[in-house]
PDB file of N, CA and C in Angstrom:
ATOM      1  N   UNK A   1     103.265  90.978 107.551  1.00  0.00           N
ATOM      2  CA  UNK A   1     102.453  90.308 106.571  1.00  0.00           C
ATOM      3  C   UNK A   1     103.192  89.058 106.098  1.00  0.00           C
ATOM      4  N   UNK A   2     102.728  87.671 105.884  1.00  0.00           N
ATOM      5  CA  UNK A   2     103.065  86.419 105.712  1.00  0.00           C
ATOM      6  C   UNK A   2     102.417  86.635 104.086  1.00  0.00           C
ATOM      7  N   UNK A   3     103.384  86.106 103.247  1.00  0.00           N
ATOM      8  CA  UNK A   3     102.939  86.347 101.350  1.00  0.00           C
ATOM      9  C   UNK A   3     103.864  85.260 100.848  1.00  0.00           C
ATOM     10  N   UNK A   4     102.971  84.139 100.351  1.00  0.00           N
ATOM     11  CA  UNK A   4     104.257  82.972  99.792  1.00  0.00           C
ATOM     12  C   UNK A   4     104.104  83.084  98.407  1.00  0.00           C
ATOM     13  N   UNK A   5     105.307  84.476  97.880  1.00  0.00           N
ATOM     14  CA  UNK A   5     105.250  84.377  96.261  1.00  0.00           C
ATOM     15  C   UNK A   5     104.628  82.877  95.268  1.00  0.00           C
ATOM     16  N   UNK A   6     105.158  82.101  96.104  1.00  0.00           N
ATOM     17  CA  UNK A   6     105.023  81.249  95.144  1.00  0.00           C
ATOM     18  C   UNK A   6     103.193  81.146  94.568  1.00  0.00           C
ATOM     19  N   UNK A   7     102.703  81.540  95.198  1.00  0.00           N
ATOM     20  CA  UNK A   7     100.833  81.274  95.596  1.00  0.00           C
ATOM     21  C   UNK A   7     100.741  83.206  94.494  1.00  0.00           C
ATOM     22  N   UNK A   8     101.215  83.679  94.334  1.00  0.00           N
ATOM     23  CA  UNK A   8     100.680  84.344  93.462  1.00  0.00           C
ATOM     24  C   UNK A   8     101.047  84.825  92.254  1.00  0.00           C
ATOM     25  N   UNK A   9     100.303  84.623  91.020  1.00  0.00           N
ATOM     26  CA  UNK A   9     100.324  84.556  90.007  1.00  0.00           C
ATOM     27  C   UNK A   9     100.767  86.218  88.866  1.00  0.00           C
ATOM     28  N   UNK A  10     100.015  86.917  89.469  1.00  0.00           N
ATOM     29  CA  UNK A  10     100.118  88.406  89.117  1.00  0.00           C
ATOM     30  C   UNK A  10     100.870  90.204  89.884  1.00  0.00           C
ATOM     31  N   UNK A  11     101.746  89.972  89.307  1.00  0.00           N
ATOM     32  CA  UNK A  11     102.554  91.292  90.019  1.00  0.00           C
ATOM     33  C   UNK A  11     102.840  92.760  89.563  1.00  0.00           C
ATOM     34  N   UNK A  12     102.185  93.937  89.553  1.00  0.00           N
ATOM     35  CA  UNK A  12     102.500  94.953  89.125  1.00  0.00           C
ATOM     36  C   UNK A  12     103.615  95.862  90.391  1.00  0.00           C
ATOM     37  N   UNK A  13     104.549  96.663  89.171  1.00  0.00           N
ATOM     38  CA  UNK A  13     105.584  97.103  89.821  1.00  0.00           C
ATOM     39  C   UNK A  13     105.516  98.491  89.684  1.00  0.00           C
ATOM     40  N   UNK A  14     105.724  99.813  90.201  1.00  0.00           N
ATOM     41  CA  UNK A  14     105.603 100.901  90.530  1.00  0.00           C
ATOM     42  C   UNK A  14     107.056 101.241  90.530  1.00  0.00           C
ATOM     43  N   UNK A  15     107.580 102.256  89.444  1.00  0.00           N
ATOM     44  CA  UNK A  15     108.367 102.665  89.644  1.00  0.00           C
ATOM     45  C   UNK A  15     109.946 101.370  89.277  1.00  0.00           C
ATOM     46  N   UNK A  16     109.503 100.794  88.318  1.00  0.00           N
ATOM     47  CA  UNK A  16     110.310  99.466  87.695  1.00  0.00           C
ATOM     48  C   UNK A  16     111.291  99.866  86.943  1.00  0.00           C
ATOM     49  N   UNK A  17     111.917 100.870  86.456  1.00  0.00           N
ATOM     50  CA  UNK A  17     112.900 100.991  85.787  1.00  0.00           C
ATOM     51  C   UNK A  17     114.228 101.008  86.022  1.00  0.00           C
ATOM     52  N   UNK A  18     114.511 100.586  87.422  1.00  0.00           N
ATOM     53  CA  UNK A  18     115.415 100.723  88.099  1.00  0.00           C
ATOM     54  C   UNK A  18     116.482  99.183  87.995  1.00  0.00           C
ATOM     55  N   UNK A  19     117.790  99.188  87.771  1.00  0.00           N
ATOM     56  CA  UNK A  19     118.151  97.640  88.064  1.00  0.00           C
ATOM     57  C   UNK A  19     117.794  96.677  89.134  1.00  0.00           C
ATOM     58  N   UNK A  20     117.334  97.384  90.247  1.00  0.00           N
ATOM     59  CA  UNK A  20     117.109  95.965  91.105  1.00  0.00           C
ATOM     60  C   UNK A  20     115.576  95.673  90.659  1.00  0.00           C
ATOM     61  N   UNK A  21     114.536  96.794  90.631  1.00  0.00           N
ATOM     62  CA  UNK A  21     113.233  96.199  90.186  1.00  0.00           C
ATOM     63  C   UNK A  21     113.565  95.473  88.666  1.00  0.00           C
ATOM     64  N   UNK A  22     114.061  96.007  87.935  1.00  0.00           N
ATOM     65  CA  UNK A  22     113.745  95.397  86.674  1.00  0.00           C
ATOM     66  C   UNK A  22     114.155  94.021  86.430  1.00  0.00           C
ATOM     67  N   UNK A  23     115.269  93.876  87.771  1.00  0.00           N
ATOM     68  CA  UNK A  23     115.990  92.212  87.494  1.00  0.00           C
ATOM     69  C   UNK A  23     115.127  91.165  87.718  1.00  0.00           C
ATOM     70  N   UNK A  24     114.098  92.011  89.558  1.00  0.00           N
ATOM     71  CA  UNK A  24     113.519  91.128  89.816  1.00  0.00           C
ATOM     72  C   UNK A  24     112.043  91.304  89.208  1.00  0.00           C
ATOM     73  N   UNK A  25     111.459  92.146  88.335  1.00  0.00           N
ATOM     74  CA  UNK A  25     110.162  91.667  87.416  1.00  0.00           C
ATOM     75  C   UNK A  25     110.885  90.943  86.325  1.00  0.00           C
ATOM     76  N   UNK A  26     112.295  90.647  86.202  1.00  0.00           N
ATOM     77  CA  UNK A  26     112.373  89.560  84.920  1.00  0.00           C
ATOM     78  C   UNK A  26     112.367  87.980  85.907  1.00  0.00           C
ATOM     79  N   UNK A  27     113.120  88.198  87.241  1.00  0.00           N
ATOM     80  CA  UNK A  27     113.010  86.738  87.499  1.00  0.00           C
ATOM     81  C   UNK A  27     111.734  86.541  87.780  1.00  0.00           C
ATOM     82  N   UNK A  28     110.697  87.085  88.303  1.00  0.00           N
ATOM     83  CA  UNK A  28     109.051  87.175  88.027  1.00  0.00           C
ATOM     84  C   UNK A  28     108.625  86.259  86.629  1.00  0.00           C
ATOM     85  N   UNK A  29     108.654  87.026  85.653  1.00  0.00           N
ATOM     86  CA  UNK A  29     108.474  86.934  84.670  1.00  0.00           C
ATOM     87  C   UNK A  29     109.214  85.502  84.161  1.00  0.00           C
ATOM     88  N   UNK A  30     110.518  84.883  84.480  1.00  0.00           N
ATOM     89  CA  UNK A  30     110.895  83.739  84.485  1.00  0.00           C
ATOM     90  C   UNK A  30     110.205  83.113  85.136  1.00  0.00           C
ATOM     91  N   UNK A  31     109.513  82.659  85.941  1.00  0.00           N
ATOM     92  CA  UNK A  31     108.704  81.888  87.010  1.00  0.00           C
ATOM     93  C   UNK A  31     107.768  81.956  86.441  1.00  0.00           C
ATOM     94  N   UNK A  32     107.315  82.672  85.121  1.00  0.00           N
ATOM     95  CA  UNK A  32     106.049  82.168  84.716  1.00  0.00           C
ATOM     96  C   UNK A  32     104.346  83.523  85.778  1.00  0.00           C
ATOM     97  N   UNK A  33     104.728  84.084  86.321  1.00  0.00           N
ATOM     98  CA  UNK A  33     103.923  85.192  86.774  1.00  0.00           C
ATOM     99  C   UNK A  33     103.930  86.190  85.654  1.00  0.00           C
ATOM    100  N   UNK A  34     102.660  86.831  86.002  1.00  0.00           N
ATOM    101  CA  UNK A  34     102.173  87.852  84.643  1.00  0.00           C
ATOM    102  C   UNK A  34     102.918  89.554  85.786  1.00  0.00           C
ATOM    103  N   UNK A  35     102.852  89.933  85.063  1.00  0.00           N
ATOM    104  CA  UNK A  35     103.809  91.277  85.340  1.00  0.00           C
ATOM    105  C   UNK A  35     103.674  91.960  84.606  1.00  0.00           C
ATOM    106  N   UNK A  36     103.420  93.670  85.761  1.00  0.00           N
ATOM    107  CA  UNK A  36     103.301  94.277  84.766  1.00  0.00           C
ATOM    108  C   UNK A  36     103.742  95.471  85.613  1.00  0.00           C
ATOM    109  N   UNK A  37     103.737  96.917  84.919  1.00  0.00           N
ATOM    110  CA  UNK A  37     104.638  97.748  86.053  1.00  0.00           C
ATOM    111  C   UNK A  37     104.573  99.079  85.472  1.00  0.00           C
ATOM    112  N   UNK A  38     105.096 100.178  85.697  1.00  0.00           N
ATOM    113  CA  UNK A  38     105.005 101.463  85.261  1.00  0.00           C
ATOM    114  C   UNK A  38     106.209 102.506  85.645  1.00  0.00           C
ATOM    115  N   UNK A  39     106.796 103.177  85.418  1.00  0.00           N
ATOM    116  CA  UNK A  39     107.926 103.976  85.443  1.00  0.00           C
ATOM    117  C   UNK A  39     107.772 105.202  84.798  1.00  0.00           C
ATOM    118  N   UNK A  40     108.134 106.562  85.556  1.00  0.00           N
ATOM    119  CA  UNK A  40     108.039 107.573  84.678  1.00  0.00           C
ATOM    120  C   UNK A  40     109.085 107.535  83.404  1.00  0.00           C
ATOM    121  N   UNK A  41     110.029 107.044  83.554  1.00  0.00           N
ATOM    122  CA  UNK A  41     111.025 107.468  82.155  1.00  0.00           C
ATOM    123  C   UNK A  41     110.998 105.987  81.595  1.00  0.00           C
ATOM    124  N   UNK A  42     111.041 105.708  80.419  1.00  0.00           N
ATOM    125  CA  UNK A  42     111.048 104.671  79.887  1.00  0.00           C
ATOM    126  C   UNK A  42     112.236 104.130  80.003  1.00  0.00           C
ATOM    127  N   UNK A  43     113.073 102.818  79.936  1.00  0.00           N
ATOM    128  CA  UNK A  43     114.696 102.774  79.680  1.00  0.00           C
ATOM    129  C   UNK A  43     115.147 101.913  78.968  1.00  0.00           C
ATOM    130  N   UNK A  44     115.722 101.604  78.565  1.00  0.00           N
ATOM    131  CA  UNK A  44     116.676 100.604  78.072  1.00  0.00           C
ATOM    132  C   UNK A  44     115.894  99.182  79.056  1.00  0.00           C
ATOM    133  N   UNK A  45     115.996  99.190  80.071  1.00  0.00           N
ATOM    134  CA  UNK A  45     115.969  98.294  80.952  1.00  0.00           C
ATOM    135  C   UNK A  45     114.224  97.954  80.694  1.00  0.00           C
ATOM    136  N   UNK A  46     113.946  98.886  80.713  1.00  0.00           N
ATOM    137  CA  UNK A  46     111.934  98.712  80.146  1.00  0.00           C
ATOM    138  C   UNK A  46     111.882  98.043  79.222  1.00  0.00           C
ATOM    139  N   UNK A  47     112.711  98.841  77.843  1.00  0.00           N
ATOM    140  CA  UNK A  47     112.434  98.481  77.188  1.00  0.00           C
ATOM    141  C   UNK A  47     112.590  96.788  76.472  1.00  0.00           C
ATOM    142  N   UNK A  48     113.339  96.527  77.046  1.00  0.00           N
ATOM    143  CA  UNK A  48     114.013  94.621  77.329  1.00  0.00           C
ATOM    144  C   UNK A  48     112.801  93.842  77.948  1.00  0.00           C
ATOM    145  N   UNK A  49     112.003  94.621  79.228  1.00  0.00           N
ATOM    146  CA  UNK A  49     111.451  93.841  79.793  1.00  0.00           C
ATOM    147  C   UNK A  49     110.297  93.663  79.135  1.00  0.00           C
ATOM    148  N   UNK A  50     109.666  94.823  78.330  1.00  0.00           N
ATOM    149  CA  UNK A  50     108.532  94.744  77.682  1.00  0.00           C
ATOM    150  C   UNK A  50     108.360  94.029  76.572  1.00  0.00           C
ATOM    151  N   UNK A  51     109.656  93.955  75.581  1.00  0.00           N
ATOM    152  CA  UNK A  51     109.598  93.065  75.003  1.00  0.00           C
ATOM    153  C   UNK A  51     109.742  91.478  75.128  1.00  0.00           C
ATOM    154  N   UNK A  52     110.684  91.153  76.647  1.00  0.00           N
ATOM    155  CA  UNK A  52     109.769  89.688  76.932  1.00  0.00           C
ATOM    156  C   UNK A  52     108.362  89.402  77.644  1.00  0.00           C
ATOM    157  N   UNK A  53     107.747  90.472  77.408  1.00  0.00           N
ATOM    158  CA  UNK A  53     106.068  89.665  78.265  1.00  0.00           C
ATOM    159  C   UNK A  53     106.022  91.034  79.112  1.00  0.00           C
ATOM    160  N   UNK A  54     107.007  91.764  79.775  1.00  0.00           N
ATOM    161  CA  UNK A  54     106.200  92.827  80.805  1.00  0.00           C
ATOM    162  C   UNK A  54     105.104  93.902  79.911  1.00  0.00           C
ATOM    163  N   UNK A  55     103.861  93.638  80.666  1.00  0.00           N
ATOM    164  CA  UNK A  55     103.019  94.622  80.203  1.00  0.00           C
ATOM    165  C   UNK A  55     103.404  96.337  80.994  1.00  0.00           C
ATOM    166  N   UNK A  56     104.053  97.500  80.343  1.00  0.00           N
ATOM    167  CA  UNK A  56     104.519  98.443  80.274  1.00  0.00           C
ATOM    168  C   UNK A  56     103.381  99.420  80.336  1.00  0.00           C
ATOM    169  N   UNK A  57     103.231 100.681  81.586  1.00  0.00           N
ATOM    170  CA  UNK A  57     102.105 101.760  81.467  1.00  0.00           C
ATOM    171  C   UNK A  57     103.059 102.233  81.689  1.00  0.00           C
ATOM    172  N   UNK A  58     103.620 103.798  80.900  1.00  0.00           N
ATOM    173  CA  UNK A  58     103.901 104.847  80.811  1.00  0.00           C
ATOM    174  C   UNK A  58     103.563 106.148  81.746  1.00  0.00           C
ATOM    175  N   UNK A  59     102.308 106.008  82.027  1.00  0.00           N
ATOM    176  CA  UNK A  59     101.205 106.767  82.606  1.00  0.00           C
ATOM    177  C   UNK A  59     101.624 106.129  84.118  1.00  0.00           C
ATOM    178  N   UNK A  60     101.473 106.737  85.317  1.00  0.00           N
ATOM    179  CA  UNK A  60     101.486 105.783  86.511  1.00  0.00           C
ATOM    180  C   UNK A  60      99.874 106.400  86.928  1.00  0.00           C
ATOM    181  N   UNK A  61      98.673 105.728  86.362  1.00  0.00           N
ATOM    182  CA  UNK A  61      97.180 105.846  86.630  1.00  0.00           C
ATOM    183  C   UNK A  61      96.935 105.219  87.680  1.00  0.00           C
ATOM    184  N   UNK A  62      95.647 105.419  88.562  1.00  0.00           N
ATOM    185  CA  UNK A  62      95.394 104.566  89.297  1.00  0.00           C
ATOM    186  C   UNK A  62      94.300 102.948  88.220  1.00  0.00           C
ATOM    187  N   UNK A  63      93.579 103.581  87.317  1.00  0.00           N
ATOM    188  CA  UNK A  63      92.708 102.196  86.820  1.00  0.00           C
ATOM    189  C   UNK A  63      94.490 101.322  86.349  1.00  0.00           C
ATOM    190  N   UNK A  64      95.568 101.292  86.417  1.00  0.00           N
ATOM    191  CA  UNK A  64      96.841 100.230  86.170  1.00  0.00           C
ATOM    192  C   UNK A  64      96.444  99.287  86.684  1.00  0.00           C
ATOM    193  N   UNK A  65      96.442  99.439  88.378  1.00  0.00           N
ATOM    194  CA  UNK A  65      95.612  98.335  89.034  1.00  0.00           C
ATOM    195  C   UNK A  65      94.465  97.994  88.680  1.00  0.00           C
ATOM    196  N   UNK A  66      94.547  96.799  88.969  1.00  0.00           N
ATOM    197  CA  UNK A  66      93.063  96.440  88.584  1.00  0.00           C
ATOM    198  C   UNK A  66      93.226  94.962  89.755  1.00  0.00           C
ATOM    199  N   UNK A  67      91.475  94.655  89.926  1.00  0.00           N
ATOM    200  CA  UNK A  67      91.506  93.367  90.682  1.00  0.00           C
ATOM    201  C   UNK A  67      92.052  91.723  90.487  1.00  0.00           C
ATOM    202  N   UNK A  68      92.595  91.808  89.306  1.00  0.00           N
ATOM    203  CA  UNK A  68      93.326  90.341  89.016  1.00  0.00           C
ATOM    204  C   UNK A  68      94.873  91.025  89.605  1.00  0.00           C
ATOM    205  N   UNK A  69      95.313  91.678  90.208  1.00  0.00           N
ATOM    206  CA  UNK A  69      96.428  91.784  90.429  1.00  0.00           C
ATOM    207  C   UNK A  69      97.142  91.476  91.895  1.00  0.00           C
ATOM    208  N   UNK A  70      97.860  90.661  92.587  1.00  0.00           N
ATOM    209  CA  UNK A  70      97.740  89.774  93.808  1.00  0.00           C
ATOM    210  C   UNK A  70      98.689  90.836  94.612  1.00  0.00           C
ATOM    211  N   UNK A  71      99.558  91.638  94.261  1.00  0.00           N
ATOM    212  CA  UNK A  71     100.861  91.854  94.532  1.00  0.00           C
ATOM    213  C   UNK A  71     101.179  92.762  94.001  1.00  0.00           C
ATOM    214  N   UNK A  72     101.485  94.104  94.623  1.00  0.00           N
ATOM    215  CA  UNK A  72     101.857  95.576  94.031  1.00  0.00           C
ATOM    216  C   UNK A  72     103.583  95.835  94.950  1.00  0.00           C
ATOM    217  N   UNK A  73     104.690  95.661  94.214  1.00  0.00           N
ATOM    218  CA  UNK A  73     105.606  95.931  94.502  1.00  0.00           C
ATOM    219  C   UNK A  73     106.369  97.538  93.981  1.00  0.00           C
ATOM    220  N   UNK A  74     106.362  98.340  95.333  1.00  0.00           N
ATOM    221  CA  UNK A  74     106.914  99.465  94.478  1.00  0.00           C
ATOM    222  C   UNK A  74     108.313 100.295  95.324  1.00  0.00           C
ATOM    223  N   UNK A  75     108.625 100.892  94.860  1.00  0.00           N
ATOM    224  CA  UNK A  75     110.369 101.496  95.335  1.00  0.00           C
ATOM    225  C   UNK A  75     110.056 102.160  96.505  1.00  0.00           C
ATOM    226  N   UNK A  76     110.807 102.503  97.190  1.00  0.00           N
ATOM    227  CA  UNK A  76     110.815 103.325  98.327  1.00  0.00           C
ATOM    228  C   UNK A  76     110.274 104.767  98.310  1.00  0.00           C
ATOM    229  N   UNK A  77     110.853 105.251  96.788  1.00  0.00           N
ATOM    230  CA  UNK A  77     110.788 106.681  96.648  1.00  0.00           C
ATOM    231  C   UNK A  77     109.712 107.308  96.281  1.00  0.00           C
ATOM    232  N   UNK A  78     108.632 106.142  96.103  1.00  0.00           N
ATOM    233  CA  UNK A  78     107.153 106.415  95.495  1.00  0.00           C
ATOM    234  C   UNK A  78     106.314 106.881  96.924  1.00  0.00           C
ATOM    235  N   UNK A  79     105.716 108.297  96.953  1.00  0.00           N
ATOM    236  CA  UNK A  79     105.125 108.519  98.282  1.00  0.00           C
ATOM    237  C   UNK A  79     104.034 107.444  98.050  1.00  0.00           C
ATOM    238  N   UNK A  80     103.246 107.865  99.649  1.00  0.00           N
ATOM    239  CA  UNK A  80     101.997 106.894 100.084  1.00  0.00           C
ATOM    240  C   UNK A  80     100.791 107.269  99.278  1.00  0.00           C
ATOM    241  N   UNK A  81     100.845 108.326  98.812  1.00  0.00           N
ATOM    242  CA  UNK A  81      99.431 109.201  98.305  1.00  0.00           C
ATOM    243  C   UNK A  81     100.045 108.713  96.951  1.00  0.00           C
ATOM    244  N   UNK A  82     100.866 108.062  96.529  1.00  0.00           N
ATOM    245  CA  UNK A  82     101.013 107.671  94.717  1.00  0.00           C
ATOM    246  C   UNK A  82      99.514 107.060  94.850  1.00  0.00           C
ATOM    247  N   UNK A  83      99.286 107.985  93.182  1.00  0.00           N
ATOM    248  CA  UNK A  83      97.961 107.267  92.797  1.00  0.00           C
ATOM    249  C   UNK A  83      97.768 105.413  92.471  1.00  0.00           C
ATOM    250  N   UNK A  84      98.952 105.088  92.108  1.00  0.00           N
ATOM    251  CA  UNK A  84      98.899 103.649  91.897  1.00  0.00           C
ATOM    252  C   UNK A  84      99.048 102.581  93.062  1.00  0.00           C
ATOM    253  N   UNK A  85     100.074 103.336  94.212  1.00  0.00           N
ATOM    254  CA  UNK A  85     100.107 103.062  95.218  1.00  0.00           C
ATOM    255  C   UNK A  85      98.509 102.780  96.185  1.00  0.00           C
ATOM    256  N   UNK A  86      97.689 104.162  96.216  1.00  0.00           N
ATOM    257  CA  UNK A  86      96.777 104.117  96.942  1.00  0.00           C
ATOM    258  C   UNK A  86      95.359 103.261  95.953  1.00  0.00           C
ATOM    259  N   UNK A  87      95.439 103.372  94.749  1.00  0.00           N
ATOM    260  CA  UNK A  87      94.013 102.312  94.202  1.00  0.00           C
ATOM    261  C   UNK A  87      94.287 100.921  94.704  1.00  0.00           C
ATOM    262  N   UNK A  88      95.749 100.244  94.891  1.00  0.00           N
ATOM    263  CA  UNK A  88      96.304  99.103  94.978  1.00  0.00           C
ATOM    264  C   UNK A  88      96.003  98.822  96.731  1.00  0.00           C
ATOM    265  N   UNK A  89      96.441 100.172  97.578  1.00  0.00           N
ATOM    266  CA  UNK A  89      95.309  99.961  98.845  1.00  0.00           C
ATOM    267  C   UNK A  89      94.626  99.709  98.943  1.00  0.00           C
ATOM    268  N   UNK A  90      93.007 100.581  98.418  1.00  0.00           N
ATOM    269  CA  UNK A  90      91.745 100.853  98.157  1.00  0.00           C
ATOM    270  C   UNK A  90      91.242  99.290  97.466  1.00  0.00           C
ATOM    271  N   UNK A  91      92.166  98.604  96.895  1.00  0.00           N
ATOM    272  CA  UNK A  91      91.428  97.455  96.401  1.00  0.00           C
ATOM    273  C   UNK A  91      91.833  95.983  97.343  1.00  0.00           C
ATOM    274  N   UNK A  92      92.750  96.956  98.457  1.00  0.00           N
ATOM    275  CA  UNK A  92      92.856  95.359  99.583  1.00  0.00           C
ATOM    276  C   UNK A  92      94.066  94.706  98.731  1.00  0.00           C
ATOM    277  N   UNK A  93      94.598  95.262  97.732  1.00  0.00           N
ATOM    278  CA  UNK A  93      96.346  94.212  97.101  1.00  0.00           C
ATOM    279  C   UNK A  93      97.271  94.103  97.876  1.00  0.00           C
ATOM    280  N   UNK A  94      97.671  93.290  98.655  1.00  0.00           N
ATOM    281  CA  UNK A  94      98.997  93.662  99.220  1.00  0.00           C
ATOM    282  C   UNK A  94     100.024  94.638  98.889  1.00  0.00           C
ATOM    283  N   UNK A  95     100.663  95.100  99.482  1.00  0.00           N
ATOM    284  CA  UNK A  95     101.933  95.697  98.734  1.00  0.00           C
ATOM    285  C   UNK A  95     103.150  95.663  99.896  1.00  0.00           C
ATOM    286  N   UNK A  96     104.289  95.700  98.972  1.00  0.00           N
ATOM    287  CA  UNK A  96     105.408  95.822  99.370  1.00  0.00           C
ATOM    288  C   UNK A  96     106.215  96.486  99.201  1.00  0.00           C
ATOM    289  N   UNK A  97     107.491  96.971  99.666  1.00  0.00           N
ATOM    290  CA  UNK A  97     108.294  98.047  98.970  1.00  0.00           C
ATOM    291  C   UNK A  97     109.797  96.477  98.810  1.00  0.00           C
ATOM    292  N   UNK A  98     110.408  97.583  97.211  1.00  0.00           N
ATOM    293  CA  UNK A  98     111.267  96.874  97.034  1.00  0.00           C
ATOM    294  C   UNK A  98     112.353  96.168  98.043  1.00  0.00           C
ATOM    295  N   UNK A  99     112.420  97.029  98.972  1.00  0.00           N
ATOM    296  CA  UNK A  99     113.556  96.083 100.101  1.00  0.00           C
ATOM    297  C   UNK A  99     112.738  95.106 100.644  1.00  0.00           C
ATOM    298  N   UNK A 100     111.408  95.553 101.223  1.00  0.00           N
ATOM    299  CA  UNK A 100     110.994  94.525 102.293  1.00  0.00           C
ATOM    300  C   UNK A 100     111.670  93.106 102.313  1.00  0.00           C
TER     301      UNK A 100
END
């Protein structure tokens, strides 16, 4: 898949509480992209990001996604059948896993 971050505006993250996701939904979030993401345990590291601009779900639902969202980045460890994972299919979003 060919994806030139720069061309999209909106990124939800799956499983963001981690230091490498959380560094890179802040350099996201520096660039001016809307971001937003979900994690089962809340952290320290959430909690930083939410208070600059990351919009924070607690819940990992599938309605999280929604169709303004360009770009679903999520960890390795999230199976394929994750509910947030598969609505973000089901709606044609790209996705990526954090290494790609």
């Amino acid at each position: 898949m060919s994806l030139n971050i720069n061309n999209i505006s909106s990124v939800h993250f799956i499983g963001r509480g981690g230091i490498g996701m959380s560094a890179l939904a802040g350099h996201l979030l520096a660039e001016k992209k809307q971001v937003s993401g979900t994690d089962q345990t809340l952290s320290t590291l959430t909690k930083t990001l939410d208070s600059e601009g990351v919009q924070i779900f607690a819940e990992q639902l599938p309605h999280n996604i929604t169709k303004d969202i360009e770009l679903v980045i999520y960890t390795e460890a999230i199976p394929q059948d994750h509910p947030e994972l598969q609505a973000a299919k089901d709606l044609k979003i790209p996705t990526l896993t954090y290494f790609a």
